[in-house]
Protein backbone atom coordinates (compact mmCIF):
# COMPACT_ATOMS: atom_id res chain seq x y z
CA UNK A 1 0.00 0.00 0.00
CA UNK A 2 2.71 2.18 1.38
CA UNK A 3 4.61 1.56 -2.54
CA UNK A 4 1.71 2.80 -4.48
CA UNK A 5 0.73 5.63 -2.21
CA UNK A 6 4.69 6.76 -3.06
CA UNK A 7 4.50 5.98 -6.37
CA UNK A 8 1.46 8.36 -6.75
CA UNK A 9 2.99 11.10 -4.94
CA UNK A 10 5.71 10.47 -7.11
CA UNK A 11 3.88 10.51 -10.09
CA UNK A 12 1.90 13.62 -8.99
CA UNK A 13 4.99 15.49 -8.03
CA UNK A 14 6.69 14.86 -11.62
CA UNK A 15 3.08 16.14 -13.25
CA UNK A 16 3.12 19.18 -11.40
CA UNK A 17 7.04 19.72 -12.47
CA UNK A 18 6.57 19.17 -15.41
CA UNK A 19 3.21 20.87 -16.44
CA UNK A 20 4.75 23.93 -14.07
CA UNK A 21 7.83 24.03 -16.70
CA UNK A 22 6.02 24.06 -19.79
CA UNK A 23 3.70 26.73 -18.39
CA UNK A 24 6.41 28.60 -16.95
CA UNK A 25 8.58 28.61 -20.19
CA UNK A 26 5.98 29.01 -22.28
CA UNK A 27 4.23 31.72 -20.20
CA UNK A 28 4.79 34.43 -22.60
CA UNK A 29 3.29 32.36 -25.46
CA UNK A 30 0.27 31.80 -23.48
CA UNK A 31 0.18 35.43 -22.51
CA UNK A 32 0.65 36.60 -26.53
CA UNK A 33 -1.89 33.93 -27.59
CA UNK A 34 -4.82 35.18 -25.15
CA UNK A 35 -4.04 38.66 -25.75
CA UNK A 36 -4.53 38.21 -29.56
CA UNK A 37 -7.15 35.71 -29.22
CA UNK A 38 -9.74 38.31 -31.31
CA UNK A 39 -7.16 38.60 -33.79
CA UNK A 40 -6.40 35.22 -34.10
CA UNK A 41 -10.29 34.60 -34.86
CA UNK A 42 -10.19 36.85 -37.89
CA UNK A 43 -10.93 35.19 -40.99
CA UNK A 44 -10.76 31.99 -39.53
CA UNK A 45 -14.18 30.85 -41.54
CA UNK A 46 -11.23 30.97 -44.92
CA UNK A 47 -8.53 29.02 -43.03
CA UNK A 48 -10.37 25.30 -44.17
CA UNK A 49 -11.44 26.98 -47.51
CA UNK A 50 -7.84 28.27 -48.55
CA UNK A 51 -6.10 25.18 -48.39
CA UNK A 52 -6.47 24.43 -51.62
CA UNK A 53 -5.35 26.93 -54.16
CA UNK A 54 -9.12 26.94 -55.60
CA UNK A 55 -10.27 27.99 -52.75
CA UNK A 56 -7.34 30.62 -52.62
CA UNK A 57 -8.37 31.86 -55.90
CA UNK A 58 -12.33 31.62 -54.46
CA UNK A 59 -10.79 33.99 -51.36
CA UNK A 60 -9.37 36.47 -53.98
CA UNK A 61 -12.43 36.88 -55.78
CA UNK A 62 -14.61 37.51 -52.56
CA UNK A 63 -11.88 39.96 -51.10
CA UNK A 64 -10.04 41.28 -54.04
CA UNK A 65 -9.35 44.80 -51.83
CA UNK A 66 -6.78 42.95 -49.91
CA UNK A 67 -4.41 41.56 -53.20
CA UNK A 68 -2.65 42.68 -56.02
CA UNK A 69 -1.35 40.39 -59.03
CA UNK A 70 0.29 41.22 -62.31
CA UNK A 71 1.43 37.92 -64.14
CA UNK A 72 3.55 38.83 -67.63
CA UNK A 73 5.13 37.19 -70.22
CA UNK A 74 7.07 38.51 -73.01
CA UNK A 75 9.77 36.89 -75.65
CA UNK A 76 13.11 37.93 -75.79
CA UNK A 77 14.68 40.41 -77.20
CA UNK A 78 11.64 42.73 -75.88
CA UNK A 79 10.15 45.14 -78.43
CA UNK A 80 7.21 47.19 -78.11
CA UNK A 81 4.59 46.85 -75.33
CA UNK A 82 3.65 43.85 -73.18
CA UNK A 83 0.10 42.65 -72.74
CA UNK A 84 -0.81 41.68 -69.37
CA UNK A 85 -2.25 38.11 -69.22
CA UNK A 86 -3.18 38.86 -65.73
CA UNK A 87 -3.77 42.44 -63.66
CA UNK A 88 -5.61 42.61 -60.76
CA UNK A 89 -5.00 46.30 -59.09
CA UNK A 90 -1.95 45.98 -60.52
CA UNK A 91 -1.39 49.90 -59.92
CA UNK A 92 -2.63 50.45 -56.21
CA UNK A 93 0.14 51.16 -53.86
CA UNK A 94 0.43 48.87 -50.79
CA UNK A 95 3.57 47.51 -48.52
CA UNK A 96 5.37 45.03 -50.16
CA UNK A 97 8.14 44.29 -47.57
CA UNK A 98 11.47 42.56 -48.69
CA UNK A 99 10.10 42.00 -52.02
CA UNK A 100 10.98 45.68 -52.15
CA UNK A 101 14.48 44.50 -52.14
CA UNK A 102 14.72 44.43 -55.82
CA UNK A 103 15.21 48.00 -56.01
CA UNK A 104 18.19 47.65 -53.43
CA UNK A 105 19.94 45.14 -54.78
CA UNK A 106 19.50 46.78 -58.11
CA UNK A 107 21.17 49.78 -56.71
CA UNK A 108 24.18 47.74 -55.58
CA UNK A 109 25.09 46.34 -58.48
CA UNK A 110 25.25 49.49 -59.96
CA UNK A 111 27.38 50.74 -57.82
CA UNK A 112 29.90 47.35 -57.80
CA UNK A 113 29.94 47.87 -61.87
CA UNK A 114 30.81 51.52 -61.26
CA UNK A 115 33.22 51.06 -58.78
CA UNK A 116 31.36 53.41 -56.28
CA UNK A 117 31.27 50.22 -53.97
CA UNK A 118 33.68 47.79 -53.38
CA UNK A 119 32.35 44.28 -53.53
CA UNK A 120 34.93 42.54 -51.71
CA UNK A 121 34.92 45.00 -48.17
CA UNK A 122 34.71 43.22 -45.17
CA UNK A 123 32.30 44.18 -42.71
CA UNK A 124 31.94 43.08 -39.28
CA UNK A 125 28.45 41.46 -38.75
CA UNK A 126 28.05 43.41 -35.22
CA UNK A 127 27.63 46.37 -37.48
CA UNK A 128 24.53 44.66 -38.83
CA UNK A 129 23.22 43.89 -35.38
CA UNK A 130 23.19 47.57 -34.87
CA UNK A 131 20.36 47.48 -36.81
CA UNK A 132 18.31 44.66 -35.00
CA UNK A 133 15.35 45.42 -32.71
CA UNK A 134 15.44 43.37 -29.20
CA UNK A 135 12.40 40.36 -30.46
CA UNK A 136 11.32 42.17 -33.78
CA UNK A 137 11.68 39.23 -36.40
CA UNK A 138 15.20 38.41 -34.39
CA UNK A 139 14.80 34.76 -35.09
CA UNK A 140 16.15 35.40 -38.83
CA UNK A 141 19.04 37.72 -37.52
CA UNK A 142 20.31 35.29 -35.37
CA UNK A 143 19.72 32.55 -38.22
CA UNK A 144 22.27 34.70 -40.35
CA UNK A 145 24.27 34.81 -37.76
CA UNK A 146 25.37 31.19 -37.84
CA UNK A 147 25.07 31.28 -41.83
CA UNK A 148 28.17 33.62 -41.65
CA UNK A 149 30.11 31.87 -38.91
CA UNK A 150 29.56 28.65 -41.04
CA UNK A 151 31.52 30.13 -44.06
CA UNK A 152 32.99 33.46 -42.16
CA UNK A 153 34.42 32.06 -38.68
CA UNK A 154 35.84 35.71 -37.88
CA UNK A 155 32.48 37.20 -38.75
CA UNK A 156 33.82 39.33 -41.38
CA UNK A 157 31.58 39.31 -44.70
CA UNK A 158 32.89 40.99 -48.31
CA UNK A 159 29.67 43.19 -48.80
CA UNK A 160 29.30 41.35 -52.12
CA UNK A 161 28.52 38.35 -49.81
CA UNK A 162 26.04 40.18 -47.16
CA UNK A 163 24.21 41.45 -51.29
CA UNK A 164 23.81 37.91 -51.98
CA UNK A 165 21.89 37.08 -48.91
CA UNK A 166 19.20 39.16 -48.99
CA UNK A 167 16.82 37.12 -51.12
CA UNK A 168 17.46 34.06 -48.96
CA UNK A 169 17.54 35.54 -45.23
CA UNK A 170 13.96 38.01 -44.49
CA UNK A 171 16.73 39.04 -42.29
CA UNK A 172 15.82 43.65 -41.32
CA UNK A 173 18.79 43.96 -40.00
CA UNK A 174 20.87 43.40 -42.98
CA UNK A 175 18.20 45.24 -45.23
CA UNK A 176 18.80 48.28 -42.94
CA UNK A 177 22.81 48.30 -42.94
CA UNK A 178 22.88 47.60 -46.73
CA UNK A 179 20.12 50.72 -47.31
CA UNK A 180 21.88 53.22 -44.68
CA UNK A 181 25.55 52.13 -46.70
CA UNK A 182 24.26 52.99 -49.85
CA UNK A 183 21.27 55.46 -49.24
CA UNK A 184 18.09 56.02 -50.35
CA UNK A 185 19.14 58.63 -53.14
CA UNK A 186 20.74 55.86 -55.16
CA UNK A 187 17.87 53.80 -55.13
CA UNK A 188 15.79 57.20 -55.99
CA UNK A 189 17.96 57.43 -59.26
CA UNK A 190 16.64 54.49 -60.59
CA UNK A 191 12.75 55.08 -59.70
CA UNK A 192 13.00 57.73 -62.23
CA UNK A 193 15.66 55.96 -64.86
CA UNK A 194 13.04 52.93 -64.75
CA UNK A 195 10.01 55.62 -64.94
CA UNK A 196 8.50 54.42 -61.82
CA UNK A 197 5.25 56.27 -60.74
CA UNK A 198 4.06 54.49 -57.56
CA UNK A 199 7.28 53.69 -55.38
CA UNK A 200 8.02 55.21 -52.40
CA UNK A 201 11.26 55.98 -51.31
CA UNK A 202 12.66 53.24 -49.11
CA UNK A 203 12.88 53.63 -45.17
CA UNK A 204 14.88 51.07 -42.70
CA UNK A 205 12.52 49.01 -40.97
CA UNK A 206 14.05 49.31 -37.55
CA UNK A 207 12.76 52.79 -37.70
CA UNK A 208 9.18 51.97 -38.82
CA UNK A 209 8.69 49.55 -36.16
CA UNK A 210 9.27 51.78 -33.71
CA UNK A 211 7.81 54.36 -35.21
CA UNK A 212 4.76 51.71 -35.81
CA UNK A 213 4.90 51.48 -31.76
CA UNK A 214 4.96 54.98 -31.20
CA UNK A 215 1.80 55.91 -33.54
CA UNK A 216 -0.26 52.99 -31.76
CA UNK A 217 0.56 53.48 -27.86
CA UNK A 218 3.03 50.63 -27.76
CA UNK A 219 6.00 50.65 -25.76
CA UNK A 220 7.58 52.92 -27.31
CA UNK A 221 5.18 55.79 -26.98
CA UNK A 222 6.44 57.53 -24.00
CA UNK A 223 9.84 58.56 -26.27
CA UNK A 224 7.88 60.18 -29.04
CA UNK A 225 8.60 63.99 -29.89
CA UNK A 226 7.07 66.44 -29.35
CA UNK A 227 6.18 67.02 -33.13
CA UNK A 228 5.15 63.02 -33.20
CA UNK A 229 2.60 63.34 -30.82
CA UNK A 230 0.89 66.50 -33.10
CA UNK A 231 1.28 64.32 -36.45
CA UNK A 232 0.05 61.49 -34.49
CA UNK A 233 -3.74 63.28 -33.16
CA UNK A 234 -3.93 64.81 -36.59
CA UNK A 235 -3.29 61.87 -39.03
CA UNK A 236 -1.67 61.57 -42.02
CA UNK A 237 -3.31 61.13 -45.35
CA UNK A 238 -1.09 63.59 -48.06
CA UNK A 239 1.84 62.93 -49.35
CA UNK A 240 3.81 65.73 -47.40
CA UNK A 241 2.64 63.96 -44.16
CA UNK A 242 3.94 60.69 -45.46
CA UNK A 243 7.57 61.62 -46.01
CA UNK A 244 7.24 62.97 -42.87
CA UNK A 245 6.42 60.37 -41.07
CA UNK A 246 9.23 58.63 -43.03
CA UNK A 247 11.98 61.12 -42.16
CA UNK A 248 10.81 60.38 -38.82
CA UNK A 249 11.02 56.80 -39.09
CA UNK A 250 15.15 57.26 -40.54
CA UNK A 251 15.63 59.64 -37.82
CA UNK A 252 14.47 57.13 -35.30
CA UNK A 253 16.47 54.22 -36.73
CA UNK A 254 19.76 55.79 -36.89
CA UNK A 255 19.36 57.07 -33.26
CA UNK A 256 19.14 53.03 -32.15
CA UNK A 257 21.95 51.75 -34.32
CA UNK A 258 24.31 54.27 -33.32
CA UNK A 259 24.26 53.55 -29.78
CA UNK A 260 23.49 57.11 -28.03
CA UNK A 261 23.06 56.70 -24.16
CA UNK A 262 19.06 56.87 -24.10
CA UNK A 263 18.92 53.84 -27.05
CA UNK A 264 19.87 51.53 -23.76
CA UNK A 265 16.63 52.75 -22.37
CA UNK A 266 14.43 51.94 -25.95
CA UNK A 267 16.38 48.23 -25.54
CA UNK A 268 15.55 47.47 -22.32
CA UNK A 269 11.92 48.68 -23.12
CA UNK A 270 11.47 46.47 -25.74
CA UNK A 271 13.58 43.45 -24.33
CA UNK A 272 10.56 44.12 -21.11
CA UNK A 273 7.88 44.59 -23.50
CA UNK A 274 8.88 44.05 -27.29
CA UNK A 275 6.93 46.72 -29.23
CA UNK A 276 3.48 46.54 -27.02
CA UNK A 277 1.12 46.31 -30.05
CA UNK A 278 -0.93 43.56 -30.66
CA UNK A 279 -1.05 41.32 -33.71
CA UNK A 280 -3.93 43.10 -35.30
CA UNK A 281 -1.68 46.79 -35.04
CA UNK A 282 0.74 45.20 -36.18
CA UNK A 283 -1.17 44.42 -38.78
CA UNK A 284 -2.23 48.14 -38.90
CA UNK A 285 1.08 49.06 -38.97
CA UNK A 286 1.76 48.46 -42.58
CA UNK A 287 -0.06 51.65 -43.46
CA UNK A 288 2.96 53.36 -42.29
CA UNK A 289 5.29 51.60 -44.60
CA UNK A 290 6.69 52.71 -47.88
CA UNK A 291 4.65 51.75 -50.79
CA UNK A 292 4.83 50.19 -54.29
CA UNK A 293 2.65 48.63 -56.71
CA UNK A 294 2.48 45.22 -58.57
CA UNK A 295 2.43 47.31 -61.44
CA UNK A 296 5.76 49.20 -60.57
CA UNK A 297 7.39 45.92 -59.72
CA UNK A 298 7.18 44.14 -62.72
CA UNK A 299 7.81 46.94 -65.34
CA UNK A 300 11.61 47.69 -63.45
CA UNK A 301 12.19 43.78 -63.43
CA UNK A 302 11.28 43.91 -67.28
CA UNK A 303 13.60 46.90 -67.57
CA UNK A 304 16.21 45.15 -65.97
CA UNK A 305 16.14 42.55 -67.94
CA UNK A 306 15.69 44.51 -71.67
CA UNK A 307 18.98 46.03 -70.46
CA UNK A 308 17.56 49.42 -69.95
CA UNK A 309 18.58 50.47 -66.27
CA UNK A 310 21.97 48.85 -65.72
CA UNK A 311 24.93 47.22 -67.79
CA UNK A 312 24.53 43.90 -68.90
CA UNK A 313 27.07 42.86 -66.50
CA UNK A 314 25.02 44.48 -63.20
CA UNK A 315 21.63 43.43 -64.52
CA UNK A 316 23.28 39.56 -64.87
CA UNK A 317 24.26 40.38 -60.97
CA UNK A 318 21.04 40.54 -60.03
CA UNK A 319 19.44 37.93 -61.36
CA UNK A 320 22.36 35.98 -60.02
CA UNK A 321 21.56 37.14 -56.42
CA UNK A 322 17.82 36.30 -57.07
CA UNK A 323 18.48 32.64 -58.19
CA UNK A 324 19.37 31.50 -54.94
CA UNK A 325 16.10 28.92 -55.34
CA UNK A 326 17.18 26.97 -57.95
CA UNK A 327 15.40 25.58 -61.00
CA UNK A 328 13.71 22.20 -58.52
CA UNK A 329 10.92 24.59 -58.24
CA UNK A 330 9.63 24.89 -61.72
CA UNK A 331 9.04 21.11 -62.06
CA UNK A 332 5.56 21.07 -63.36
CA UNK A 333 7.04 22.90 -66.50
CA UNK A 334 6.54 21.34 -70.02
CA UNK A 335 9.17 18.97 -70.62
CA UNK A 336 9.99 20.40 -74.17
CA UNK A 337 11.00 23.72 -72.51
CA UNK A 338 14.19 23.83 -70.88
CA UNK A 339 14.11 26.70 -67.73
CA UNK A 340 17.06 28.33 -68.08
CA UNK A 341 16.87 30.59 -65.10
CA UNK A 342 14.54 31.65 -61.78
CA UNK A 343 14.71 34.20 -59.33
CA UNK A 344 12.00 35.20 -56.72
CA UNK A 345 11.94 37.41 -53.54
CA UNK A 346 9.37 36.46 -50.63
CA UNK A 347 8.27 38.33 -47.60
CA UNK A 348 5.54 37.57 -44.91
CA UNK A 349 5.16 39.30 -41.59
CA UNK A 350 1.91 40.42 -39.89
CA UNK A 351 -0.78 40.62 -42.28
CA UNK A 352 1.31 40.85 -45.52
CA UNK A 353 2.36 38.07 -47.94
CA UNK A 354 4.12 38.98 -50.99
CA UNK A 355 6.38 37.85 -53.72
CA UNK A 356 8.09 38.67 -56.96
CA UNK A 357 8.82 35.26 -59.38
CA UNK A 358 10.43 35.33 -62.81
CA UNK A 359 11.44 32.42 -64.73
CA UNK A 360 13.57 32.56 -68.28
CA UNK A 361 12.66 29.37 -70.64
CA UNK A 362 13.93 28.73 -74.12
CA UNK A 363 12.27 26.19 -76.27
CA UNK A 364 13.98 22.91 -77.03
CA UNK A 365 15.14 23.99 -80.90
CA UNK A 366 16.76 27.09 -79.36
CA UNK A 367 14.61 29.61 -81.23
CA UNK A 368 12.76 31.39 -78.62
CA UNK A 369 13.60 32.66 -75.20
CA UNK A 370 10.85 33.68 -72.89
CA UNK A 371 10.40 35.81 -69.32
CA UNK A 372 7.44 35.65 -67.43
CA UNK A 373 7.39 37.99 -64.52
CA UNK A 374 4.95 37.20 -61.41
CA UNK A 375 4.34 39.41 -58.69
CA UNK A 376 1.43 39.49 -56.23
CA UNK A 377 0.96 41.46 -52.89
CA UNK A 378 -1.48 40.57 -50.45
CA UNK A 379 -1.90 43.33 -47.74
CA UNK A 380 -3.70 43.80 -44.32
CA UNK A 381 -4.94 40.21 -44.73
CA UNK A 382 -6.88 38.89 -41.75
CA UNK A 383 -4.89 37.85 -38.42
CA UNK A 384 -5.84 34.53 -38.51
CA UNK A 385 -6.21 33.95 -41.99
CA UNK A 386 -2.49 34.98 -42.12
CA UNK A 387 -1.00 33.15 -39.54
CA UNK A 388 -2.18 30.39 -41.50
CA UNK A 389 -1.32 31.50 -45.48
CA UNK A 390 2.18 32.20 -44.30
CA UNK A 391 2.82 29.15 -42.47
CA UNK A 392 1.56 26.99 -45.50
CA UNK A 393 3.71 29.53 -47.86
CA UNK A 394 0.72 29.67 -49.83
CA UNK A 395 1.60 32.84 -51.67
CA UNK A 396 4.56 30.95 -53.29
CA UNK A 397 2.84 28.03 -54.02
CA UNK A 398 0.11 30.27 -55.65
CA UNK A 399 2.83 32.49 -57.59
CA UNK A 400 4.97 29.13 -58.66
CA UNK A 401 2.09 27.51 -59.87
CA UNK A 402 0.17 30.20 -61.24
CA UNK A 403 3.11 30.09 -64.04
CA UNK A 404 2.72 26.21 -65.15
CA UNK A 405 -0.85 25.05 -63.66
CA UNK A 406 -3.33 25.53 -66.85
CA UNK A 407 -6.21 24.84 -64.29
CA UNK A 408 -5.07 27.42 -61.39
CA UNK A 409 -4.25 30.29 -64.74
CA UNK A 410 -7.60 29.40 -66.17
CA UNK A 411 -9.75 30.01 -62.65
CA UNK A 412 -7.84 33.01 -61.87
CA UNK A 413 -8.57 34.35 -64.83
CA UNK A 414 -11.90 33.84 -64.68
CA UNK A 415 -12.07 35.44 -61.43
CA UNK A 416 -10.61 38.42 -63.07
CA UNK A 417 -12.86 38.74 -65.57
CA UNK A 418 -15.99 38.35 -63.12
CA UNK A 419 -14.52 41.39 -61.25
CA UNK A 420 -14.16 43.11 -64.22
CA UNK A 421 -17.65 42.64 -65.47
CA UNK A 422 -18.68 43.63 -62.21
CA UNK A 423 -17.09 47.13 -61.53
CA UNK A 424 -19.78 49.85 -61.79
């Protein structure tokens, strides 16, 4: 009697240790999950639905406000215009994220052909922590982190190298010490060379997140200027009040990374508390970013690749950096094509999946060459709904396939052509 009674007790004790650990460890993730549990229920009634990309394309068509899509294809060499085989508000400016990083890495490899950069300077990788927000999308800094000390034990990276990375990392930190090292001017030169109507200038992302906390009472609130605070009761809808809030937003991020005494007190704030917004602001957040359109995305890929913004050599550069996928992706292709090239960027944080795809084919005889160009934003999408998209990386599968599947191209485009017969 005396054994079993212990071996109860026992079996209690270990119970209560070890239900007392997980709770304890995972306190904060209990504590995040039941302070977002009303954004966690939004657009759960499409999480079963969108599993399937029919019912992705179903989603589009009942909630077209929150995507953009432009899918084109042209032969090689390019002459004349291109018709769109698919535009859906191709031209209306949302956040795209990293995908964004086309026009960086453009900008670089300008600069490496013109010998304004030097490709093979070593930079410590500290000087990209700078850049990195105490738990804002830290998991992928620290990821690059042992990238580099895999092939860089001394952490020291030719800036060629840290270039390269960007399509494979989602790493912010990196984004912001390669825009700050080259500035936003550069990248400003080739919005107009490439004719681009819709693209804002480019901001580092450590300062919109703050400034993202600041503008919805988050942690970081009780730092804002006095100016902030005015902008911040009054809103911002024109343009002037936009670059504003962006000069802001640079202002902000250069304070963290360059160390002054009261950026200790912003880190410990948001090691305590992280940002202090919830998923859905977050979310919200995105209206503060800088902005580009499906539209403007495509046309200076397709002008990078007619040879019109950069030498042949820089333009090859970048196509180099964006092939970091592979060709195993494009398998559903026809088997009389041979692929003889991919690239695609990817981003996905709080409410935004998007993506830029291109893949170069030439037909088996060797007569024609063809580009098609994919890129598709989906903004302000649903908490829930998200969460579940992005883990499934549904917005790649959907780009990927909407290149090769003749079923997925065919509903899409009748979706299309529904909305269109439907606008007033």
């Amino acid at each position: 009697m005396k054994r079993i009674l212990k071996f109860i007790l026992v079996f209690i004790l270990v119970t209560v240790v070890l239900l007392g650990s997980i709770v304890w460890f995972g306190w904060d993730a209990f504590r995040t999950l039941h302070e977002n549990r009303e954004g966690m229920a939004e657009g759960s009634e499409w999480i079963e639905e969108t599993y399937s990309m029919s019912g992705l394309v179903q989603f589009i068509g009942n909630h077209n406000s929150y995507v953009s899509l432009q899918n084109e294809t042209f032969i090689l060499p390019i002459e004349g215009e291109t018709e769109y085989s698919l535009q859906l508000n191709a031209s209306r400016p949302r956040a795209a994220g990293l995908v964004n990083s086309i026009y960086l890495m453009a900008a670089y490899a300008e600069e490496f052909g013109s010998g304004g950069l030097n490709p093979t300077e070593s930079i410590a990788f500290d000087e990209l922590s700078k850049w990195q927000l105490p738990g804002v999308h830290e998991q992928a800094h620290q990821s690059l982190r042992e990238i580099a000390e895999g092939s860089y034990p001394d952490l020291l990276i030719p800036l060629s190298v840290l270039v390269s990375w960007v399509p494979a990392s989602s790493d912010l930190a990196l984004y912001d010490y390669l825009l700050h090292k080259i500035g936003s001017e550069k990248i400003s030169l080739l919005y107009e060379k490439a004719g681009l109507t819709q693209t804002e200038k480019p901001v580092p992302y450590s300062g919109l997140y703050l400034v993202a906390s600041e503008w919805f009472d988050g942690s970081m609130s009780p730092f804002s200027e006095p100016e902030f605070r005015i902008r911040k009761q009054e809103g911002f809808e024109e343009a002037d009040d936009r670059n504003w809030i962006h000069d802001y937003a640079w202002k902000r991020a250069i304070g963290f990374q360059s160390g002054e005494t009261y950026t200790e007190t912003w880190e410990r704030t948001l090691r305590d508390k992280r940002l202090g917004l919830t998923f859905m602001q977050e979310r919200d957040a995105l209206v503060l970013f800088p902005q580009t359109t499906s539209s403007d995305l495509s046309h200076f890929t397709k002008q990078l690749i007619a040879g019109n913004l950069l030498s042949k050599e820089a333009s090859e550069q970048v196509f180099t950096w964006l092939s970091w996928a592979g060709l195993k992706s494009e398998s559903r292709f026809n088997p009389s094509i041979q692929i003889l090239q991919t690239g695609s960027l990817y981003d996905s944080r709080m409410g935004l999946l998007s993506g830029l795809h291109l893949v170069r084919t030439q037909d088996v005889d060797g007569k024609n060459e063809t580009v098609m160009i994919q890129t598709a934003i989906f903004e302000s999408l649903p908490v829930g709904l998200w969460f579940h998209l992005s883990a499934n990386h549904m917005h790649q599968d959907f780009l990927q396939r909407l290149l090769t599947d003749s079923t997925l191209i065919r509903q899409t485009s009748q979706m299309i052509s529904t909305l269109e017969q439907n606008l007033p």
